[in-house]
Protein backbone atom coordinates (compact mmCIF):
# COMPACT_ATOMS: atom_id res chain seq x y z
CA UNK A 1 1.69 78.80 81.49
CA UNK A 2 5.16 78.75 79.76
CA UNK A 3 8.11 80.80 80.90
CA UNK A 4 9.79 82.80 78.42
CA UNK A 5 13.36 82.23 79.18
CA UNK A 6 16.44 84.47 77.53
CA UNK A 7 18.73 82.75 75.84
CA UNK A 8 22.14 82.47 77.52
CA UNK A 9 24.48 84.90 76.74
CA UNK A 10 27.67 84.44 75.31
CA UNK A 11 31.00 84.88 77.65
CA UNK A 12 32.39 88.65 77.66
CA UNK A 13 35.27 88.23 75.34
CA UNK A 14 38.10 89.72 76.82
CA UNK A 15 39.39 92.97 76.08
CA UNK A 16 42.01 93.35 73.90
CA UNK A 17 44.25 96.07 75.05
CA UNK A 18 44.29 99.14 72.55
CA UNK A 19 46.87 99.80 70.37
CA UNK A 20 48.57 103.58 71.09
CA UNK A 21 51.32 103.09 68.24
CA UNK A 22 54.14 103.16 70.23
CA UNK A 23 56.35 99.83 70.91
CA UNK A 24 54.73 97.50 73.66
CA UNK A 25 57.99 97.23 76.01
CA UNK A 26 57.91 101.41 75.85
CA UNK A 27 57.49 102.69 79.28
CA UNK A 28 57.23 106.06 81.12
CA UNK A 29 59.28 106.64 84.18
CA UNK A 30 59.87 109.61 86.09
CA UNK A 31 60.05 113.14 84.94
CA UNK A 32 58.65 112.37 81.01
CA UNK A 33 61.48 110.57 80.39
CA UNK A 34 60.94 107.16 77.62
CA UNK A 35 63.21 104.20 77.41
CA UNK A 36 63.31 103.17 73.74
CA UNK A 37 64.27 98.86 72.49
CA UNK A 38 67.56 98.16 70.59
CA UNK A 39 66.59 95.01 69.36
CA UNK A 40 65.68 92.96 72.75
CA UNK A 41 66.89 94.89 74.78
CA UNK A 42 65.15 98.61 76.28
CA UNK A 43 67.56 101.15 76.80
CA UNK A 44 67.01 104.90 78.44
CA UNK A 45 67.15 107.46 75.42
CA UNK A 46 69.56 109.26 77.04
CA UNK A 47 72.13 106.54 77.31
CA UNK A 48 71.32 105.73 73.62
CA UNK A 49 72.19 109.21 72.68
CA UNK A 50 75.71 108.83 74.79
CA UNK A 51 76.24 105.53 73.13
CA UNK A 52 75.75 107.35 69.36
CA UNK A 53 77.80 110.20 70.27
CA UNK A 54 80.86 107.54 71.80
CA UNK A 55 80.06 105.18 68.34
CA UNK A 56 80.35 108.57 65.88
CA UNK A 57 83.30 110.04 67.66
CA UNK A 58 85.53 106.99 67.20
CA UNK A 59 84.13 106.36 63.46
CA UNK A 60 85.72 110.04 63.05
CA UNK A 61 88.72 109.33 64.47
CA UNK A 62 89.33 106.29 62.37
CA UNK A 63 88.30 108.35 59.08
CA UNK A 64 90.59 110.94 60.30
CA UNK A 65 93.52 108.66 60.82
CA UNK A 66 93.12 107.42 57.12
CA UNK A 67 93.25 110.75 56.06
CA UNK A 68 95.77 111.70 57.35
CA UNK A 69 98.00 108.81 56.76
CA UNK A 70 97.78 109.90 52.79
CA UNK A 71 99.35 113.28 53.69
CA UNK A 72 102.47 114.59 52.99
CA UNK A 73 104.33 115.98 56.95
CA UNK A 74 103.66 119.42 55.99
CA UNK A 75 100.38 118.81 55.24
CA UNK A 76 99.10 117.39 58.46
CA UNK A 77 100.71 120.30 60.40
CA UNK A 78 99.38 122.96 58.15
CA UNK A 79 95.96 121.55 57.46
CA UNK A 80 95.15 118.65 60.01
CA UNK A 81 91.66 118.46 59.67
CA UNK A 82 91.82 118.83 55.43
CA UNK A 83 91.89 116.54 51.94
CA UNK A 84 95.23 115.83 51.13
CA UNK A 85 96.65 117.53 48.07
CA UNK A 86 97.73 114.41 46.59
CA UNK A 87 97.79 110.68 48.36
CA UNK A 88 100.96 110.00 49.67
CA UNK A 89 101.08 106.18 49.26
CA UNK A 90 104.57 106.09 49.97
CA UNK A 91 103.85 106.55 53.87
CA UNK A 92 102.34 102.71 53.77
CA UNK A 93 105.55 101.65 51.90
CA UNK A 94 107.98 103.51 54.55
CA UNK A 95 105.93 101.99 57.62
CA UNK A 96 105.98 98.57 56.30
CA UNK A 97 109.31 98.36 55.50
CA UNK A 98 110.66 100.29 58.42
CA UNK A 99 108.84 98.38 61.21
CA UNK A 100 109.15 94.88 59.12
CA UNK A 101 105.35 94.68 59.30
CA UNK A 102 105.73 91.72 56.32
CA UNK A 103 107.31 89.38 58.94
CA UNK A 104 105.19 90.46 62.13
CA UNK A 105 101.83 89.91 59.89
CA UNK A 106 102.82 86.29 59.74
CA UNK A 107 102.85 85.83 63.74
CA UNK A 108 100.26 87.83 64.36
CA UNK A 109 98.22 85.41 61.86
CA UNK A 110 99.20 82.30 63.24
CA UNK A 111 99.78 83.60 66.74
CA UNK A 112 96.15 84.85 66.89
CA UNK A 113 94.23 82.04 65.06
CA UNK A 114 96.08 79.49 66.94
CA UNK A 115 95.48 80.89 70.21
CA UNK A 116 91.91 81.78 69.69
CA UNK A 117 91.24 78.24 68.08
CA UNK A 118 92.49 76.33 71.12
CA UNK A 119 90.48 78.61 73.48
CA UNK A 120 87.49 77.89 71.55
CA UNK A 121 88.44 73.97 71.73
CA UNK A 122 88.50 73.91 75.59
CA UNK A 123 86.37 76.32 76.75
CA UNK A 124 83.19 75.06 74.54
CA UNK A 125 83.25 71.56 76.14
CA UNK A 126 83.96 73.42 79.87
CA UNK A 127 81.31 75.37 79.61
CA UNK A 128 79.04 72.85 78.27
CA UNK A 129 79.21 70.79 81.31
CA UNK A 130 79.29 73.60 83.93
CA UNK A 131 75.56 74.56 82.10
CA UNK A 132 74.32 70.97 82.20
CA UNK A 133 75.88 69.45 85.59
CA UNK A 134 73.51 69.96 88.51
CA UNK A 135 76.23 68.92 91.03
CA UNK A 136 76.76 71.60 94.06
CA UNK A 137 80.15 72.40 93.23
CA UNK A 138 79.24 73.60 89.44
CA UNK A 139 78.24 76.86 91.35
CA UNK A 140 81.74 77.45 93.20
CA UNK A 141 83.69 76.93 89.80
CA UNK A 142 81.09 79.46 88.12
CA UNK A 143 81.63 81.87 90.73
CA UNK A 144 85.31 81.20 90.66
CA UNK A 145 85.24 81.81 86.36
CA UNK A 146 83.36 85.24 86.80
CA UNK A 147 85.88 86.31 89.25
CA UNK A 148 88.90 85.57 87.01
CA UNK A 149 87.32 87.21 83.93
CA UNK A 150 87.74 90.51 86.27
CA UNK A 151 91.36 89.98 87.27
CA UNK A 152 93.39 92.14 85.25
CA UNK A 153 96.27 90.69 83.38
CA UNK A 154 98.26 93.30 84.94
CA UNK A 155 97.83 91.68 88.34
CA UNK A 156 99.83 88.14 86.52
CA UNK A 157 102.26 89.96 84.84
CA UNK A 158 104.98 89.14 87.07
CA UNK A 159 104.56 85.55 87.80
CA UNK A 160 103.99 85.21 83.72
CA UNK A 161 106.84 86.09 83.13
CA UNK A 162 108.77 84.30 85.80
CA UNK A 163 106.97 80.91 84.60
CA UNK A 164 107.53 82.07 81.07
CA UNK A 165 111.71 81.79 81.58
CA UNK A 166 111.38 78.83 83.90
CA UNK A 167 109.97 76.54 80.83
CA UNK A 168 111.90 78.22 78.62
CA UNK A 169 114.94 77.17 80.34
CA UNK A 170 113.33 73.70 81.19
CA UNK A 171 112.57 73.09 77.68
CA UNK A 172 116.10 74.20 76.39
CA UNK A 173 118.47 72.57 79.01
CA UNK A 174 116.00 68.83 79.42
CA UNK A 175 113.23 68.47 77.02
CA UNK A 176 113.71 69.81 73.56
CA UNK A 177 116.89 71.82 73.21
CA UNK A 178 115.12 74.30 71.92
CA UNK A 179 112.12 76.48 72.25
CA UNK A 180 109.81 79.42 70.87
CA UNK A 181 108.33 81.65 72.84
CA UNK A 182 105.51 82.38 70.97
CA UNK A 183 104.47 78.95 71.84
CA UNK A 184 104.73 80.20 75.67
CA UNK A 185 102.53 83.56 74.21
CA UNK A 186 99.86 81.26 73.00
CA UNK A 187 99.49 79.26 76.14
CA UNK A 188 98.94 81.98 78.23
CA UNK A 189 96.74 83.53 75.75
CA UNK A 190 94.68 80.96 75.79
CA UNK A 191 94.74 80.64 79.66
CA UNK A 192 94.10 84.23 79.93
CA UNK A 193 90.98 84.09 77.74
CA UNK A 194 89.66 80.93 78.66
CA UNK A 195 87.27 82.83 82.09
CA UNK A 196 85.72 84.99 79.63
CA UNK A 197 84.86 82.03 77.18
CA UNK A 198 83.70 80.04 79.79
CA UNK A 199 81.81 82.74 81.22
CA UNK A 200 79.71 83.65 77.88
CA UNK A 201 79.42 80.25 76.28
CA UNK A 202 78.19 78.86 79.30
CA UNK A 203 75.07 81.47 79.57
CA UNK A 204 74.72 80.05 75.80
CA UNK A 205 74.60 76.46 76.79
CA UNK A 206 71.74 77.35 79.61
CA UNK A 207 69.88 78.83 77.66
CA UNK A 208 69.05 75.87 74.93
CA UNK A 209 66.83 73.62 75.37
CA UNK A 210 67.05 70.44 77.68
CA UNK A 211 65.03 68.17 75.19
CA UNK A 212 68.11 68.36 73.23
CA UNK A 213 70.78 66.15 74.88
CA UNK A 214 67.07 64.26 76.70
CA UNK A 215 66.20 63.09 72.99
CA UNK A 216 70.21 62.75 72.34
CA UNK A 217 70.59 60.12 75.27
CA UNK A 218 66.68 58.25 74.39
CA UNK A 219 68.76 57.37 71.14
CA UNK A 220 71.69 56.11 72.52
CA UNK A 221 73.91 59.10 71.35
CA UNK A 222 77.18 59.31 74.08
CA UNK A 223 77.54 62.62 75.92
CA UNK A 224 80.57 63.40 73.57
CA UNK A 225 78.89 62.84 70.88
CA UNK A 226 75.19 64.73 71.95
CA UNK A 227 78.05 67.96 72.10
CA UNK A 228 79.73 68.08 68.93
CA UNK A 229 77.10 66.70 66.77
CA UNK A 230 73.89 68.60 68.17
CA UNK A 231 74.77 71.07 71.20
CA UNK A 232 77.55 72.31 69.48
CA UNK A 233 75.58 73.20 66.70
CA UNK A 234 72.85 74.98 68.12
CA UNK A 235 75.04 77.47 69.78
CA UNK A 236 77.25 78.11 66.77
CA UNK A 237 76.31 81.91 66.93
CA UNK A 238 77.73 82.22 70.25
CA UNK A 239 80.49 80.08 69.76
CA UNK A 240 81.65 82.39 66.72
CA UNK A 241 81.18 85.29 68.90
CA UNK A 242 83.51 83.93 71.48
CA UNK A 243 86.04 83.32 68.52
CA UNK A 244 85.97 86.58 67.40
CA UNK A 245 85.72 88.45 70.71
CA UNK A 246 89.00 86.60 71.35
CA UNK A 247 90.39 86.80 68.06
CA UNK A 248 90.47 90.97 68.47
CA UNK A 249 91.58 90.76 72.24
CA UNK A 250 94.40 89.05 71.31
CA UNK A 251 95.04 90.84 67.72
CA UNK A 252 95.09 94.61 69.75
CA UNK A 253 97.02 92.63 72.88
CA UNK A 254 100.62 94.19 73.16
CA UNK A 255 101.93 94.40 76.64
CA UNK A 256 102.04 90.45 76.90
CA UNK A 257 104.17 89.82 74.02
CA UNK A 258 106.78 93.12 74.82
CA UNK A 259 106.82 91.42 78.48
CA UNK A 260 107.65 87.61 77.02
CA UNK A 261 109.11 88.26 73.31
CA UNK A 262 112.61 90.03 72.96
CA UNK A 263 113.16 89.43 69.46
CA UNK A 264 111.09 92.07 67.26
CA UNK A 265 111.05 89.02 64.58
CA UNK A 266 109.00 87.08 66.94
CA UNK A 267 106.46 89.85 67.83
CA UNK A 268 103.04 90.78 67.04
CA UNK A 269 101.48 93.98 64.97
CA UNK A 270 100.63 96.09 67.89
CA UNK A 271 104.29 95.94 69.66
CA UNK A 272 105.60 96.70 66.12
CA UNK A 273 103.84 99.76 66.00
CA UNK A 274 105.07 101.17 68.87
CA UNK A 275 108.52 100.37 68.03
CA UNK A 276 107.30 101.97 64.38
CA UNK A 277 106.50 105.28 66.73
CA UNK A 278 109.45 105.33 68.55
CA UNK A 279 111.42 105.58 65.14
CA UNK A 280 108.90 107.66 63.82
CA UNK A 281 108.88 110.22 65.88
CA UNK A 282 112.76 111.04 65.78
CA UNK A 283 112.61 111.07 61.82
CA UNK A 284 109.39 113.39 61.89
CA UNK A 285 107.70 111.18 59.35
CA UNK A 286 104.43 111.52 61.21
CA UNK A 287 102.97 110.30 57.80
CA UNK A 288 104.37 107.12 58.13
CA UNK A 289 103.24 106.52 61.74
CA UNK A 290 99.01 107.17 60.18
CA UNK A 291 99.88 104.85 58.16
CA UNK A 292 101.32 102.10 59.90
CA UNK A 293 98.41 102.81 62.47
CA UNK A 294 95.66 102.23 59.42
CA UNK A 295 97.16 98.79 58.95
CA UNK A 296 97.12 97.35 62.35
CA UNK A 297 93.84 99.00 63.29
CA UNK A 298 91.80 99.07 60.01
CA UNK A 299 91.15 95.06 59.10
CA UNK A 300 90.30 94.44 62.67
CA UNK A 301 87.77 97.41 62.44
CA UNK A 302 86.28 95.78 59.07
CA UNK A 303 86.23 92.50 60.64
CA UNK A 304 84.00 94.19 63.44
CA UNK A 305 81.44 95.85 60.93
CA UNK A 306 80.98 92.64 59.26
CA UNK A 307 80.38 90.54 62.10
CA UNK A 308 79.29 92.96 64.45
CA UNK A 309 75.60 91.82 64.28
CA UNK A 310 76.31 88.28 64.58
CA UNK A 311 78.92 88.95 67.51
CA UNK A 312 75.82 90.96 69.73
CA UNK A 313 72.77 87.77 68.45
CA UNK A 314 75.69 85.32 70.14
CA UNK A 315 76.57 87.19 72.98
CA UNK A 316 72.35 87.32 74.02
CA UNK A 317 71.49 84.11 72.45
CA UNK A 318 71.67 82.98 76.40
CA UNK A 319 70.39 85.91 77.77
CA UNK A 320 66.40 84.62 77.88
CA UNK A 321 65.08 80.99 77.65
């Protein structure tokens, strides 16, 4: 007599988990509160809201500024918050002639891209080898970057400028017999912003890939050349944040170069301006102030809306492996 046996049944397949419609890092947490993603990142609604608020209160003041650098002075006392009449383009030609922005432009072009260059071209390499080394002092000089990108240039200012007329003098009475200090300005720009860089590009470095400079080295590729030609590279978007980030730190920097720089010739946009309001102010051309504010303010906010997206993908681009 033959058994009839069942046929085996197939595994359970597992349960797939069911699809509510709402975005799978959404959670609840206490008191029926949600915490929403901006892009990879989940933030509380309520700080999202405060964020908004912060972003389209500045966007209005920058809209009004423009405005109201196009009005007349009796028109921004009478109606501050109105259309002017008629654009007053002569309040652009008053502030750049008055505060000599034509001359100023210049250094603050060369000053900047200079300084933010040579950051770039030490700190990448730095921070490429504190990612990569696995010797037990890599950790003291990380801890020792992160604690200078919180020092306040403030806390410097007086030994700056101390060292500042020391090589000045050095350079003038023994080296050179001359000497420009805005070459001073960019060194300690660049030794000022070098923590931060360090600090940012190396979370970039850590998180690519170690096959990289592995399959680099199997080929015979030197460790200088495994960095420029293929880590390098590969963190390009943080990289170009870093140059950027820098790039408007220094453009918006002003207390450094009224502490070092005593010729207005020699100076940057931002100490220009306030020289620009403290003749300004005495003349009542208030007009002429907006305006010389919407050209020191106004490319560097342009520059941010263009690269603004690129600037936040190279600042996380480390962030998770």
């Amino acid at each position: 007599m033959t058994t009839m046996t069942s046929p085996p049944r197939a595994p359970e397949e597992a349960k797939q988990p069911v699809q509510t419609g709402r975005h799978p890092r959404l959670r609840r947490t206490g008191h029926r509160r949600w915490t929403a993603p901006i892009g990879d990142i989940v933030i509380p609604r309520g700080i999202q809201v405060a964020l908004w608020v912060w972003v389209s209160f500045n966007l209005l003041m920058a809209v009004w500024v423009g405005i109201t650098s196009l009005k007349s002075d009796s028109e921004i006392f009478a109606t501050p918050f109105g259309l002017p009449a008629s654009p007053e383009w002569e309040n652009f030609v008053s502030a750049w002639t008055v505060s000599g922005f034509g001359g100023v432009t210049l250094n603050t072009i060369v000053i900047v891209t200079i300084s933010a260059s040579l950051t770039i071209a030490l700190g990448a390499p730095a921070a490429y080898v504190l990612a990569r080394s696995s010797r037990r002092w890599i950790a003291g000089i990380n801890t020792y970057t992160a604690l200078c990108v919180a020092l306040p240039v403030q806390t410097i200012l007086v030994p700056l400028f101390i060292a500042k007329t020391e090589v000045h003098q050095f350079a003038v009475e023994i080296l050179f017999g001359w000497w420009d200090d805005r070459i001073t300005l960019v060194f300690i720009y660049v030794g000022t912003s070098l923590p931060f860089t360090i600090f940012l590009l190396t979370a970039a470095f850590r998180g690519l890939p170690s096959a990289l400079p592995e399959a680099a080295a199997l080929d015979g590729a030197s460790p200088a050349r495994t960095f420029w030609s293929i880590m390098m590279p590969v963190a390009w978007p943080a990289v170009k944040s870093a140059f950027v980030l820098n790039f408007l730190h220094m453009w918006n920097e002003a207390l450094l170069v009224l502490v070092l720089i005593n010729s207005p010739s020699e100076q940057t946009l931002p100490a220009a301006l306030l020289r620009l309001y403290g003749t300004m102010q005495y003349n009542s051309n208030w007009g002429g102030l907006f305006a010389g504010v919407v050209i020191v303010i106004y490319p560097m906010i342009l520059l941010y809306l263009w690269v603004g997206r690129r600037i936040m993908e190279g600042m996380t681009s480390g962030a998770v492996k």
